[in-house]
Each structure stands twice: as C-alpha cells, then as structure tokens.
PDB file of N, CA and C in Angstrom:
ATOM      1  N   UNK A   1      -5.096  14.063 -22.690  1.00  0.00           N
ATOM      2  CA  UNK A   1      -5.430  12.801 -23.324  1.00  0.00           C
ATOM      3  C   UNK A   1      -5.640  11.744 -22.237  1.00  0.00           C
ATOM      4  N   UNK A   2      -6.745  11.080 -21.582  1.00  0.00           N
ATOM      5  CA  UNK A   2      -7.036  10.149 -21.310  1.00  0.00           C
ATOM      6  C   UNK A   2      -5.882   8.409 -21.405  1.00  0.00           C
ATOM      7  N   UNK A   3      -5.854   8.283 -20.007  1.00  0.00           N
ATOM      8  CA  UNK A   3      -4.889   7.105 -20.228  1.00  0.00           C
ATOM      9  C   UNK A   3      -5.718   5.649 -20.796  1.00  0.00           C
ATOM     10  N   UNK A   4      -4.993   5.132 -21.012  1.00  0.00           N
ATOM     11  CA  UNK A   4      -5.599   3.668 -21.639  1.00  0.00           C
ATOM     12  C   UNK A   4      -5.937   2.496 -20.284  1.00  0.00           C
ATOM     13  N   UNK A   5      -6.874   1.622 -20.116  1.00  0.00           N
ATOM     14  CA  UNK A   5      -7.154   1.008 -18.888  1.00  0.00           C
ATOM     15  C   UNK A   5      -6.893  -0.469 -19.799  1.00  0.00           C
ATOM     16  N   UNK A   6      -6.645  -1.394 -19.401  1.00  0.00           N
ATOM     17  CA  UNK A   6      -6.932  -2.844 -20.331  1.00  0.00           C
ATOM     18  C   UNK A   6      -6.925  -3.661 -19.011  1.00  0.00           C
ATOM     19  N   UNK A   7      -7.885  -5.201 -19.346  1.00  0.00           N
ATOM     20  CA  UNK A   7      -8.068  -5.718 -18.890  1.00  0.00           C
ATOM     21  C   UNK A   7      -7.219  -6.615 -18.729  1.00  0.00           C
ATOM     22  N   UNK A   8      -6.698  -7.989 -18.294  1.00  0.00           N
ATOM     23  CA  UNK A   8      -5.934  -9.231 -18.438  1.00  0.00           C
ATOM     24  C   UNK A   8      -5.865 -10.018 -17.516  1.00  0.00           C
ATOM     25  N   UNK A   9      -4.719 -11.325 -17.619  1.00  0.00           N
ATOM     26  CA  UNK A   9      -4.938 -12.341 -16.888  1.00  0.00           C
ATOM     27  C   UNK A   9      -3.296 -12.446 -16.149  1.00  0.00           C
ATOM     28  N   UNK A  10      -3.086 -12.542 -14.750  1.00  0.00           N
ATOM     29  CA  UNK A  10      -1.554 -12.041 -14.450  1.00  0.00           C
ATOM     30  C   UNK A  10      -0.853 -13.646 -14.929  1.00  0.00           C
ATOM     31  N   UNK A  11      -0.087 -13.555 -15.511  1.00  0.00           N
ATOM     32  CA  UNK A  11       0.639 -14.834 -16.169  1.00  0.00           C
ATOM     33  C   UNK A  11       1.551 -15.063 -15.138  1.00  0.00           C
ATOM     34  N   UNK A  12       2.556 -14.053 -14.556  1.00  0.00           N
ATOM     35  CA  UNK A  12       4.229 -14.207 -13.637  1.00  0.00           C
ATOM     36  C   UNK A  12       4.130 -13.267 -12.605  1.00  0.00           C
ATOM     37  N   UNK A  13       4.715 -13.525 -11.641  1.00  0.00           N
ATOM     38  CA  UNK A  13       5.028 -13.057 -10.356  1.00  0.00           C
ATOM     39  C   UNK A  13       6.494 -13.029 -10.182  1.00  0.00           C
ATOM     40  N   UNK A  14       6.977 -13.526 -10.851  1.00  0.00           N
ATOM     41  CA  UNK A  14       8.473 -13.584 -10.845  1.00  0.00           C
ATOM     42  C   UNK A  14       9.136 -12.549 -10.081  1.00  0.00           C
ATOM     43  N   UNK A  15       9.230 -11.578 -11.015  1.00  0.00           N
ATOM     44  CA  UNK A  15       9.933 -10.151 -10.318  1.00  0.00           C
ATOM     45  C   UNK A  15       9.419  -9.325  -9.431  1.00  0.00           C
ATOM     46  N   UNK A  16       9.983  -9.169  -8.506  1.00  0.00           N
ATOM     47  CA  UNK A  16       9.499  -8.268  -7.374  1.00  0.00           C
ATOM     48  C   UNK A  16       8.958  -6.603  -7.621  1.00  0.00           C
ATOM     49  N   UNK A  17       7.660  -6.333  -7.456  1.00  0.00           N
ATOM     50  CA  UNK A  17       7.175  -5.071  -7.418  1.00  0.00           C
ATOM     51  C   UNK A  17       6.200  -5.026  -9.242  1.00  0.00           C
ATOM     52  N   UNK A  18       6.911  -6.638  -9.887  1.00  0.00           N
ATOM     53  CA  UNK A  18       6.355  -6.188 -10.760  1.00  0.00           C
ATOM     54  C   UNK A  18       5.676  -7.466 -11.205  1.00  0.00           C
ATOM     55  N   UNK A  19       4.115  -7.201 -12.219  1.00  0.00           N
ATOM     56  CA  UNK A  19       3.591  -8.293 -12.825  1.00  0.00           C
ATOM     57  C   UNK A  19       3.382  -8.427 -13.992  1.00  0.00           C
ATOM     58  N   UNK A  20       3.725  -9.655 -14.900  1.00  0.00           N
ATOM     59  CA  UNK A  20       3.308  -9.649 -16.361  1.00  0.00           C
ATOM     60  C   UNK A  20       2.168 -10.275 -16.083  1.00  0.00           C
ATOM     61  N   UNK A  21       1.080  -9.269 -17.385  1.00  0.00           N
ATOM     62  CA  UNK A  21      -0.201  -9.853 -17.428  1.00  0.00           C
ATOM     63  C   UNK A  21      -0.619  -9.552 -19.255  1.00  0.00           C
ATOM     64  N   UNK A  22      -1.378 -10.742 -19.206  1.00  0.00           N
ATOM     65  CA  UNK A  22      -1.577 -10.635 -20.802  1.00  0.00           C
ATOM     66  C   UNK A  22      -2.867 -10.460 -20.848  1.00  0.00           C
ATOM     67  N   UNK A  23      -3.044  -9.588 -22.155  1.00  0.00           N
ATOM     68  CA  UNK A  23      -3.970  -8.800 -22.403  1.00  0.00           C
ATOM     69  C   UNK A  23      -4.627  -9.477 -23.956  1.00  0.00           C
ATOM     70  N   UNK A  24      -5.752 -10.146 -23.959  1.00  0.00           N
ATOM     71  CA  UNK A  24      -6.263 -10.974 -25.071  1.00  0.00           C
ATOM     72  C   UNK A  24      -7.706  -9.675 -25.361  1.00  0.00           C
ATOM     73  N   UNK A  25      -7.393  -9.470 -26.779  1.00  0.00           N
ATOM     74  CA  UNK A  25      -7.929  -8.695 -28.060  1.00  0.00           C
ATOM     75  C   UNK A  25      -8.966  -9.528 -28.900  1.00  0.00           C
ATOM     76  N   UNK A  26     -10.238  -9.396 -29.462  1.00  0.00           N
ATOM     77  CA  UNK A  26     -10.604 -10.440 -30.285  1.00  0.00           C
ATOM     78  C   UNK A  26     -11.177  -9.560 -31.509  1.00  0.00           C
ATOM     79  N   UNK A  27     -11.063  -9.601 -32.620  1.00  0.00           N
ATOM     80  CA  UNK A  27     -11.555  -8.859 -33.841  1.00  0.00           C
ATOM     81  C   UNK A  27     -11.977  -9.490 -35.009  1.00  0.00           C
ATOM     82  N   UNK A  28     -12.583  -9.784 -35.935  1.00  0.00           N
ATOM     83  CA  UNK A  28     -12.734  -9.654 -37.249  1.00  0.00           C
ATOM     84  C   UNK A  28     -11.796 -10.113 -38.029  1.00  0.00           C
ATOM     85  N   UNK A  29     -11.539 -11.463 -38.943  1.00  0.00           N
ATOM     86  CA  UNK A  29     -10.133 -10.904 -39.647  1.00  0.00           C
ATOM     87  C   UNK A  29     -10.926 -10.216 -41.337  1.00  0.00           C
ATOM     88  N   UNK A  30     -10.251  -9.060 -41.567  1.00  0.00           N
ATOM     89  CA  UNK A  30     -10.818  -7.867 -42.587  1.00  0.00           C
ATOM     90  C   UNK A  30     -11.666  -8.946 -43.597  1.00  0.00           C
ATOM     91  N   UNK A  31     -10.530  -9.994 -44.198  1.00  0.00           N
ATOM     92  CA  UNK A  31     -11.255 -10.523 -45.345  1.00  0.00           C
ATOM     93  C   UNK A  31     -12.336 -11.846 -45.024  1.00  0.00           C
ATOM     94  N   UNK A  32     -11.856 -12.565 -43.934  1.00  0.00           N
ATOM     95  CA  UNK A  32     -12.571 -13.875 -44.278  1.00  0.00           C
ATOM     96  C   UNK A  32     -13.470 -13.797 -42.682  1.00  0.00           C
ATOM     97  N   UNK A  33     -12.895 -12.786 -42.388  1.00  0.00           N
ATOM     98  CA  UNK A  33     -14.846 -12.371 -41.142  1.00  0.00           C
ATOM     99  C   UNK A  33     -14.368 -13.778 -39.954  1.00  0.00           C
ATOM    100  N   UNK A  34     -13.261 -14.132 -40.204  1.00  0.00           N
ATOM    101  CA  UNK A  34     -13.051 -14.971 -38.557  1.00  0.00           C
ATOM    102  C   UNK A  34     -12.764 -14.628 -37.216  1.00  0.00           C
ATOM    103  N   UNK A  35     -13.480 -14.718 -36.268  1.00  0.00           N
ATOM    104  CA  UNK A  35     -13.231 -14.204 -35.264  1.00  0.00           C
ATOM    105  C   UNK A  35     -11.416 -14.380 -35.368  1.00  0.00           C
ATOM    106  N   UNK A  36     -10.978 -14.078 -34.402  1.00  0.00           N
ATOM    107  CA  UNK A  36      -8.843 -14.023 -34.201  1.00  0.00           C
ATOM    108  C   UNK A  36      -8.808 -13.124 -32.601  1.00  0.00           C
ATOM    109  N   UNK A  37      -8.213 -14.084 -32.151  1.00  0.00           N
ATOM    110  CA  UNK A  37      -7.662 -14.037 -30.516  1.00  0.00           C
ATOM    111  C   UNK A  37      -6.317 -13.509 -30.659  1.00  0.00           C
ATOM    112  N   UNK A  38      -5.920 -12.537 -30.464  1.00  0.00           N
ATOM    113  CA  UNK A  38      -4.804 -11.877 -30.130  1.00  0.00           C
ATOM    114  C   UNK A  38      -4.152 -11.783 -28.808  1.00  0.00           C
ATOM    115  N   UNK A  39      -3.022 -12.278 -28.360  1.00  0.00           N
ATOM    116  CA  UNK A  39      -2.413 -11.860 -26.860  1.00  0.00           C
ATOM    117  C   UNK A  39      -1.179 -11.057 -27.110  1.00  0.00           C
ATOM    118  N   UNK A  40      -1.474 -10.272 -25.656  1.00  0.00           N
ATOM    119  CA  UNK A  40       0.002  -9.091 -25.958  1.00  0.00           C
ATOM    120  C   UNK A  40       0.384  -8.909 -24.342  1.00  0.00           C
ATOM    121  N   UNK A  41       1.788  -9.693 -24.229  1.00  0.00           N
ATOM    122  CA  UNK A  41       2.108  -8.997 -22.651  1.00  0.00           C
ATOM    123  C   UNK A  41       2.434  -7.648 -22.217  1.00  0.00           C
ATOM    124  N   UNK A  42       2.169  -7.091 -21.182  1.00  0.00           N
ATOM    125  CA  UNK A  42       2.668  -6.148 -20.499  1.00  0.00           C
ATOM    126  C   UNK A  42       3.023  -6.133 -19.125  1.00  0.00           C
ATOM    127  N   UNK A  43       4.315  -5.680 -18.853  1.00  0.00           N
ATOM    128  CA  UNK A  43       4.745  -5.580 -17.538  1.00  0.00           C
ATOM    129  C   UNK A  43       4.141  -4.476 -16.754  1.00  0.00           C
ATOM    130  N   UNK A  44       3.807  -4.396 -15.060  1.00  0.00           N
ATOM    131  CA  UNK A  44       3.005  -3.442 -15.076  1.00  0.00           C
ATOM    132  C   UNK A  44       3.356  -3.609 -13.316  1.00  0.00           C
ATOM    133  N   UNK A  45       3.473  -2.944 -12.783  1.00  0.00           N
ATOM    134  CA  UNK A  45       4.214  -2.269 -11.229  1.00  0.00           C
ATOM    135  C   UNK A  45       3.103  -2.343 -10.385  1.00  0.00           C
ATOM    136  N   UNK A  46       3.428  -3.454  -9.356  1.00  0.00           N
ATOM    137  CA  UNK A  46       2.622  -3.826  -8.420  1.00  0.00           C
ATOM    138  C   UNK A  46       3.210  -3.807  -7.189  1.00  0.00           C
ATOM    139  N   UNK A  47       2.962  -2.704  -6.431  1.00  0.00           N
ATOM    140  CA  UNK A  47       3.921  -1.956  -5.337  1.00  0.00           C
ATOM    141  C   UNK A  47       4.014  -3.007  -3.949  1.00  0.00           C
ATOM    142  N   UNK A  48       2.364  -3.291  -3.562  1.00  0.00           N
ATOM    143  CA  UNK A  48       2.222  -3.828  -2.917  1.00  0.00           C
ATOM    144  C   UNK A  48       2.433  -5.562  -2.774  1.00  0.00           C
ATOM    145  N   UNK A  49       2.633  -5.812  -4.331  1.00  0.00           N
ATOM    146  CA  UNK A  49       2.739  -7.527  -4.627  1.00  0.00           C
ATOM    147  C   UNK A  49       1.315  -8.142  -4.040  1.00  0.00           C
ATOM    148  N   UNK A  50       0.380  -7.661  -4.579  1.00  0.00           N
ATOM    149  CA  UNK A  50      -0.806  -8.482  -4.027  1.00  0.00           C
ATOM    150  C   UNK A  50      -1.538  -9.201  -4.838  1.00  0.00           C
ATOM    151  N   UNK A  51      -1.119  -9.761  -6.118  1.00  0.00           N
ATOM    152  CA  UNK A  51      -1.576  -9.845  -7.246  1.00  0.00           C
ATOM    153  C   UNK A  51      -1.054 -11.357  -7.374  1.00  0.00           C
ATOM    154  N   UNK A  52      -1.851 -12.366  -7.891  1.00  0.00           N
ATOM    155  CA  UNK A  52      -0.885 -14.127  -7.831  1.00  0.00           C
ATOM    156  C   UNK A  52      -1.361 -14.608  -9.606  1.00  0.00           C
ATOM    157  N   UNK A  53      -0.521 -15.391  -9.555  1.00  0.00           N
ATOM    158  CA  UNK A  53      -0.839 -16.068 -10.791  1.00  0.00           C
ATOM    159  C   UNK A  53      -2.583 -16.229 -11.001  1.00  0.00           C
ATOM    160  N   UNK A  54      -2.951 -15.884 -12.112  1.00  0.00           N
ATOM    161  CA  UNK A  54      -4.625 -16.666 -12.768  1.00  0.00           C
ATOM    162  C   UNK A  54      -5.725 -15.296 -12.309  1.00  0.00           C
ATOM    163  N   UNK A  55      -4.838 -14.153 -11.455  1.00  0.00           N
ATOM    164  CA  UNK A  55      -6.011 -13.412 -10.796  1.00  0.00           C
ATOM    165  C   UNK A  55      -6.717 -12.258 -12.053  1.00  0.00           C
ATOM    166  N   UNK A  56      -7.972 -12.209 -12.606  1.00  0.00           N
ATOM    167  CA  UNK A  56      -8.077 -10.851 -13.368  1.00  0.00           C
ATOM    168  C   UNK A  56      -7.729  -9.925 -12.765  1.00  0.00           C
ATOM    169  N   UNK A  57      -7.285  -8.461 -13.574  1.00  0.00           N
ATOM    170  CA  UNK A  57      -6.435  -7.227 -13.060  1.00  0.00           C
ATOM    171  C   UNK A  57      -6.918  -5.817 -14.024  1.00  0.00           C
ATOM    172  N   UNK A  58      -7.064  -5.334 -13.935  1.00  0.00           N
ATOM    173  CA  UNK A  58      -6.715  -4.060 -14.854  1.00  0.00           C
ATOM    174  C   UNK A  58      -5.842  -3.446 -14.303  1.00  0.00           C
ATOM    175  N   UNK A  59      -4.833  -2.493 -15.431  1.00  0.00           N
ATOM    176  CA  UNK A  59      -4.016  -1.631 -15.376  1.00  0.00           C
ATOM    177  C   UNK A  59      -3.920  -0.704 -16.582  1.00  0.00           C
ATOM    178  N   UNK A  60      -3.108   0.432 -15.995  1.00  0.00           N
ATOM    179  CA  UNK A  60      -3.342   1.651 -16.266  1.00  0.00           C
ATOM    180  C   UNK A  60      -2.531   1.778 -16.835  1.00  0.00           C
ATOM    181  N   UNK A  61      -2.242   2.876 -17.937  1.00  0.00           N
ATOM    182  CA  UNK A  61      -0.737   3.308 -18.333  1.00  0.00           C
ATOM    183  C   UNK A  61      -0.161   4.911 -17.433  1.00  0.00           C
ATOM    184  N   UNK A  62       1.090   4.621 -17.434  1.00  0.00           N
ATOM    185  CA  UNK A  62       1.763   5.936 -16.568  1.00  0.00           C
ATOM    186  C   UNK A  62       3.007   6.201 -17.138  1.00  0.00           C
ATOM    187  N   UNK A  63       3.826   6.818 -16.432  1.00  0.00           N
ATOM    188  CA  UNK A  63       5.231   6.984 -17.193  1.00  0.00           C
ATOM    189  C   UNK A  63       6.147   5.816 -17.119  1.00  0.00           C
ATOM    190  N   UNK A  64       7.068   5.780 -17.544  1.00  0.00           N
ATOM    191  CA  UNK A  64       8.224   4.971 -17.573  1.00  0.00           C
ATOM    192  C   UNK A  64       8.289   4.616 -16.306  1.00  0.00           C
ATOM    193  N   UNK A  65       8.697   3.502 -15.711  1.00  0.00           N
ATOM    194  CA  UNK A  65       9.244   3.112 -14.420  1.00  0.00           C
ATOM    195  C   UNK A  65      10.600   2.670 -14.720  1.00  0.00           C
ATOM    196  N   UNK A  66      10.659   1.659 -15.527  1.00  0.00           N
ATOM    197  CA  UNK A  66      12.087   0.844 -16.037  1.00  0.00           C
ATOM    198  C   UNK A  66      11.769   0.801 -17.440  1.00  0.00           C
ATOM    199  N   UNK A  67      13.108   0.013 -17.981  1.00  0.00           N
ATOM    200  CA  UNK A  67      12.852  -0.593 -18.768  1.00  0.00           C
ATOM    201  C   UNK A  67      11.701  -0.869 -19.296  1.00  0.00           C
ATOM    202  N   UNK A  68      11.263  -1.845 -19.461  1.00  0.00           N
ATOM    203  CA  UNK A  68       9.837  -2.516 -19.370  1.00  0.00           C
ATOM    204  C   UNK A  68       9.090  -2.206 -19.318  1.00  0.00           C
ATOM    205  N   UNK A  69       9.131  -1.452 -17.644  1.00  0.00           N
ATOM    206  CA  UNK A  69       7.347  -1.069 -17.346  1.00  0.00           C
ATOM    207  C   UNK A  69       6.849   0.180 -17.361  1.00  0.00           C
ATOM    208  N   UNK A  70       5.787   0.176 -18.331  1.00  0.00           N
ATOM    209  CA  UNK A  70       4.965   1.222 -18.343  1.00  0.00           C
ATOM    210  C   UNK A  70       3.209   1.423 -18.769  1.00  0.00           C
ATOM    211  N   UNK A  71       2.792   0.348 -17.305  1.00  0.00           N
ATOM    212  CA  UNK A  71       1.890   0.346 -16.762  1.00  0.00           C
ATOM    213  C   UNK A  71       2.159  -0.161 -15.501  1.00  0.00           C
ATOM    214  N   UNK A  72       0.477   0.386 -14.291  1.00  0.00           N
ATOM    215  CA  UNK A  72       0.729   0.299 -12.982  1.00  0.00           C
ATOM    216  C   UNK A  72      -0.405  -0.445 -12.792  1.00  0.00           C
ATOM    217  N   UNK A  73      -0.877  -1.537 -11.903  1.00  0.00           N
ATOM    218  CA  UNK A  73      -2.209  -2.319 -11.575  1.00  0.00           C
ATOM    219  C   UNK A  73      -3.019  -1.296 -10.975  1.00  0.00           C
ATOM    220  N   UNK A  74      -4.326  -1.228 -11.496  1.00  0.00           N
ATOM    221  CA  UNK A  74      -5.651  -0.459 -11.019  1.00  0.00           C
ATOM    222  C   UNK A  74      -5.804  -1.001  -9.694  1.00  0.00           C
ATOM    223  N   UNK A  75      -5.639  -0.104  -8.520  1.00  0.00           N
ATOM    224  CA  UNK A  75      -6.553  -0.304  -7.803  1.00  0.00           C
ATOM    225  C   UNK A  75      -8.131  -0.590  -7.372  1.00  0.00           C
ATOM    226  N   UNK A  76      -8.620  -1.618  -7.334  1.00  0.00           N
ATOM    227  CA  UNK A  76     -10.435  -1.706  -7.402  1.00  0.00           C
ATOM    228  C   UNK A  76     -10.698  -1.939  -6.167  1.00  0.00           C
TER     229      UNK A  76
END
C-alpha cells in the first residue's frame, strides 16, 4: 500500500527533531455546495531541523516514532 504524501505550512519549531505543520483540505459542503477550508495538524520528524516557521513542506507517513509522530518531512 502506497504511503500518503500531504502538503502544509510548518506552524512550530518548538520541539527539537520535530515539526508541526498544518495541512489545509478544501471540499464541497454535500448539501449547500460551499466551498469549506479544513485544517488538521501533524507532527512530523525533522532530523536535521532545517525547516522554520511559514516554510511549505511535504511529508510522508512512516511508522511510529513517539507518541505523536507519525510522519517524516520529504526530502526535495
């Protein structure tokens, strides 16, 4: 099965090795046809810390690391 890639925007740098980045969805709503902006964070393991607040990112999904994280930043 193919891993999942998503795009986002890195929100925190906070924790070391790791980055939250939010991931904005846009769809249809079923009945009244309005566009709807969805955001969803994910924590996601950034080994090197090269990643700063506002930067676009993709990441990957992998196994468990912690708690939290289970996604890793795409290398591009």
């Amino acid at each position: 099965m193919p891993k999942r890639i998503l795009q986002g925007t890195v929100t925190s740098t906070a924790n070391t090795q790791t980055v939250t980045v939010a991931v904005e969805r846009r769809f249809l709503h079923p009945m009244y046809k309005k566009p709807i902006r969805s955001t969803k964070k994910y924590r996601a393991h950034d080994e090197a810390e090269t990643f700063n607040v506002g930067d676009k990112i993709r990441i990957v999904e992998c196994a468990p690391i912690s708690k939290t994280k289970r996604w890793t930043v795409l290398a591009d």
